[in-house]
Protein backbone atom coordinates (compact mmCIF):
# COMPACT_ATOMS: atom_id res chain seq x y z
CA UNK A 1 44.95 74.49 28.62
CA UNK A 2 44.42 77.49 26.13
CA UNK A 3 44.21 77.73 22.61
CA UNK A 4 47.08 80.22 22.01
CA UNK A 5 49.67 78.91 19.98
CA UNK A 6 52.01 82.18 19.45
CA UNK A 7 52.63 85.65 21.80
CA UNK A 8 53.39 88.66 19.92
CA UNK A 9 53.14 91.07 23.20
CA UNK A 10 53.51 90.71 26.98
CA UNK A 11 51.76 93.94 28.72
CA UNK A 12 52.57 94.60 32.25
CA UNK A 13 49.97 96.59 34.18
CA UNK A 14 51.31 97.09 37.70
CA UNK A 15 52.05 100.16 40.03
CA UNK A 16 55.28 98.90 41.18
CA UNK A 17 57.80 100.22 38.56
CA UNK A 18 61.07 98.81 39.81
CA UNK A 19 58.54 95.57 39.40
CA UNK A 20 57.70 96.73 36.03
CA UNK A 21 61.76 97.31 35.29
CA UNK A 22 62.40 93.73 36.80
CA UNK A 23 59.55 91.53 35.10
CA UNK A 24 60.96 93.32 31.76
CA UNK A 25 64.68 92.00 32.08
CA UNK A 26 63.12 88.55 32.99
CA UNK A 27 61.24 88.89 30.13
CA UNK A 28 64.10 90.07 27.58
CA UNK A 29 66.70 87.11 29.43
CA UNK A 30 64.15 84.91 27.88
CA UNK A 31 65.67 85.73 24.38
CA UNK A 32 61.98 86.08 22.53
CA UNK A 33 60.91 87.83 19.61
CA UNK A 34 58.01 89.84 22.00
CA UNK A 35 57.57 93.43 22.24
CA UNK A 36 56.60 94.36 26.49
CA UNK A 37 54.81 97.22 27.76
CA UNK A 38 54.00 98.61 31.04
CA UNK A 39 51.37 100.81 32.47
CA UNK A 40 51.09 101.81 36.45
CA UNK A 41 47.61 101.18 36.83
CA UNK A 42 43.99 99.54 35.26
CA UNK A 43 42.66 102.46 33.64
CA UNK A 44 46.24 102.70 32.08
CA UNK A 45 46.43 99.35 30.78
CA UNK A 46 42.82 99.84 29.44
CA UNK A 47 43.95 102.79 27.76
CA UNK A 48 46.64 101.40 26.05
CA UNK A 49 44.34 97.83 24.96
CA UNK A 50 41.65 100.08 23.60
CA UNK A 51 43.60 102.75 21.58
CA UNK A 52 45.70 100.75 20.27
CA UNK A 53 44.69 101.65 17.16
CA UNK A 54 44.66 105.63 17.14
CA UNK A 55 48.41 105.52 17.05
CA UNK A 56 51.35 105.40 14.83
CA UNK A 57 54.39 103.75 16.57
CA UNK A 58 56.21 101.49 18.31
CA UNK A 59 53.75 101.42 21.31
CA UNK A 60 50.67 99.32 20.12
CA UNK A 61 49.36 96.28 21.88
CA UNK A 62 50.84 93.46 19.02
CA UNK A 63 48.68 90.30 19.41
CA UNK A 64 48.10 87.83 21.08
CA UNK A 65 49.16 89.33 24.14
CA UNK A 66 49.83 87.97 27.64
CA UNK A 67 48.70 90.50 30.26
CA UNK A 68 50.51 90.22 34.05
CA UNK A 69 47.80 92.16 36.26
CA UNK A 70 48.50 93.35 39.59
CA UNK A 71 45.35 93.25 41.42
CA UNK A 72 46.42 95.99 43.99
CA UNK A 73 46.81 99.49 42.42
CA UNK A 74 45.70 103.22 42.93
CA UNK A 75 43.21 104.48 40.64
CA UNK A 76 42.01 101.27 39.41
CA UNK A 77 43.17 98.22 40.79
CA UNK A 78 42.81 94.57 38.80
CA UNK A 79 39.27 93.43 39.89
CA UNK A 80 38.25 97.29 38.88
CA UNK A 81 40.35 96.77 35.27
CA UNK A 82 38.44 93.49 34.79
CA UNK A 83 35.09 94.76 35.37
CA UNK A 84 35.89 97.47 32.45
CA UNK A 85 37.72 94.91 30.51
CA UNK A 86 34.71 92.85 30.39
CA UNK A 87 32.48 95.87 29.73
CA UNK A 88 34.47 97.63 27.24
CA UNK A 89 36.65 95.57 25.28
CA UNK A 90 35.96 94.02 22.28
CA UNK A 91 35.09 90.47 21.95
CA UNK A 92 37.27 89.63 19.26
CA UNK A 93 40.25 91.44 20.93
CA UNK A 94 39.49 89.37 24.45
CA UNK A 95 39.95 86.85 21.98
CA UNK A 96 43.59 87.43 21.62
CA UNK A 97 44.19 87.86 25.04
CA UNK A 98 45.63 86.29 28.37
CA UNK A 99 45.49 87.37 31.53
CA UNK A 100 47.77 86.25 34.30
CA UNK A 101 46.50 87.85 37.57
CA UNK A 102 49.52 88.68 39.68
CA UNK A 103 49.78 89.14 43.62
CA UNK A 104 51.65 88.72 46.63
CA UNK A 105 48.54 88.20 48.89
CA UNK A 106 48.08 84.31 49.47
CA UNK A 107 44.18 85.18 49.63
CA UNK A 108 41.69 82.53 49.38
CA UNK A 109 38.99 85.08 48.12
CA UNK A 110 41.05 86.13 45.37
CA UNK A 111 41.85 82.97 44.09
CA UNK A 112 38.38 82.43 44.03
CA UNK A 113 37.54 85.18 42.26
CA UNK A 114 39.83 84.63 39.79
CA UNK A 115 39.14 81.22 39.12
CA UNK A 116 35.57 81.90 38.66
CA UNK A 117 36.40 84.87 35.79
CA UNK A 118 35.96 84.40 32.96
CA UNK A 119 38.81 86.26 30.97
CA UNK A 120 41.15 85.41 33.96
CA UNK A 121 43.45 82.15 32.58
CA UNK A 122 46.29 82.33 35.48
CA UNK A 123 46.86 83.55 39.08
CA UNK A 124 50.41 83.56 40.32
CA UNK A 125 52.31 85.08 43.28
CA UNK A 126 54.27 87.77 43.25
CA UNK A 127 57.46 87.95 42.80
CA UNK A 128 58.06 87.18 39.38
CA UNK A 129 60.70 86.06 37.93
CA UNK A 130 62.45 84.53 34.46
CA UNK A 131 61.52 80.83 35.42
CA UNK A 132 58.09 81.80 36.09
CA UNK A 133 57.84 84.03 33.19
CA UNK A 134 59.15 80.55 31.06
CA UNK A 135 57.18 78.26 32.32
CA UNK A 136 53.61 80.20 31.68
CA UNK A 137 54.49 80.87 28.34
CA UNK A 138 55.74 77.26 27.97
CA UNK A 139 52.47 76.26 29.27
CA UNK A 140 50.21 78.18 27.40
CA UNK A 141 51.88 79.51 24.09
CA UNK A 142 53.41 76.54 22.31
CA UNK A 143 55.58 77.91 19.33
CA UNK A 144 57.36 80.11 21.64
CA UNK A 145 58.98 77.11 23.98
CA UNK A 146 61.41 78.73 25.75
């Protein structure tokens, strides 16, 4: 169980853009008051957490935020975006927020992995859809209830 009681943001870090397109209009069929961004890979979705601040706009990582991470991805894949995450965000930001990891492997070794992170709250299979997307944020964000 977490201690999030509201989501403001829902980023989507994942190479895939039709998956990116998708996850967004299961998102939006939800009906919530959320803003959702993508980015096509870790060192993207880092970028976007940590300068959230240096721009005026639309596009700013609104808090608490649920992040979807793909683990596989060019350039920096998930376990490379947590290792950064860890080392480079700050504490009070983490704070804020939730990380779903997101694959279609079945593996045993991720799972593992993920349970034993820290800053890693959810693993789930790929593919997404609305009634996934619901029943996270059901689980973990209670004023939202979808």
């Amino acid at each position: 169980m977490s201690n999030f009681t509201h989501l403001k943001s829902i980023l989507l870090i994942d190479d895939d853009e039709s998956s990116n397109f998708l996850n967004t209009i299961f998102i939006n069929k939800l009906d919530l008051d959320i803003d959702v961004h993508a980015t096509l890979n870790g060192q993207e979705g880092l970028d976007f957490i940590m300068n959230q601040g240096d721009f005026e706009g639309d596009d700013q990582l609104s808090t608490p935020c649920m992040i979807m991470l793909d683990i596989n991805m060019p350039l920096m894949n998930g376990w490379q975006f947590m290792e950064k995450y860890e080392e480079l965000v700050p504490e009070e930001l983490k704070e804020q927020i939730f990380i779903v990891l997101v694959t279609i492997s079945d593996s045993i070794e991720d799972k593992r992995k993920a349970k034993e992170n820290l800053y890693i709250n959810e693993f789930i299979q790929k593919p997404l859809s609305d009634i996934k997307f619901k029943k996270l944020i059901n689980k973990h964000f209670k004023e939202v209830a979808v």
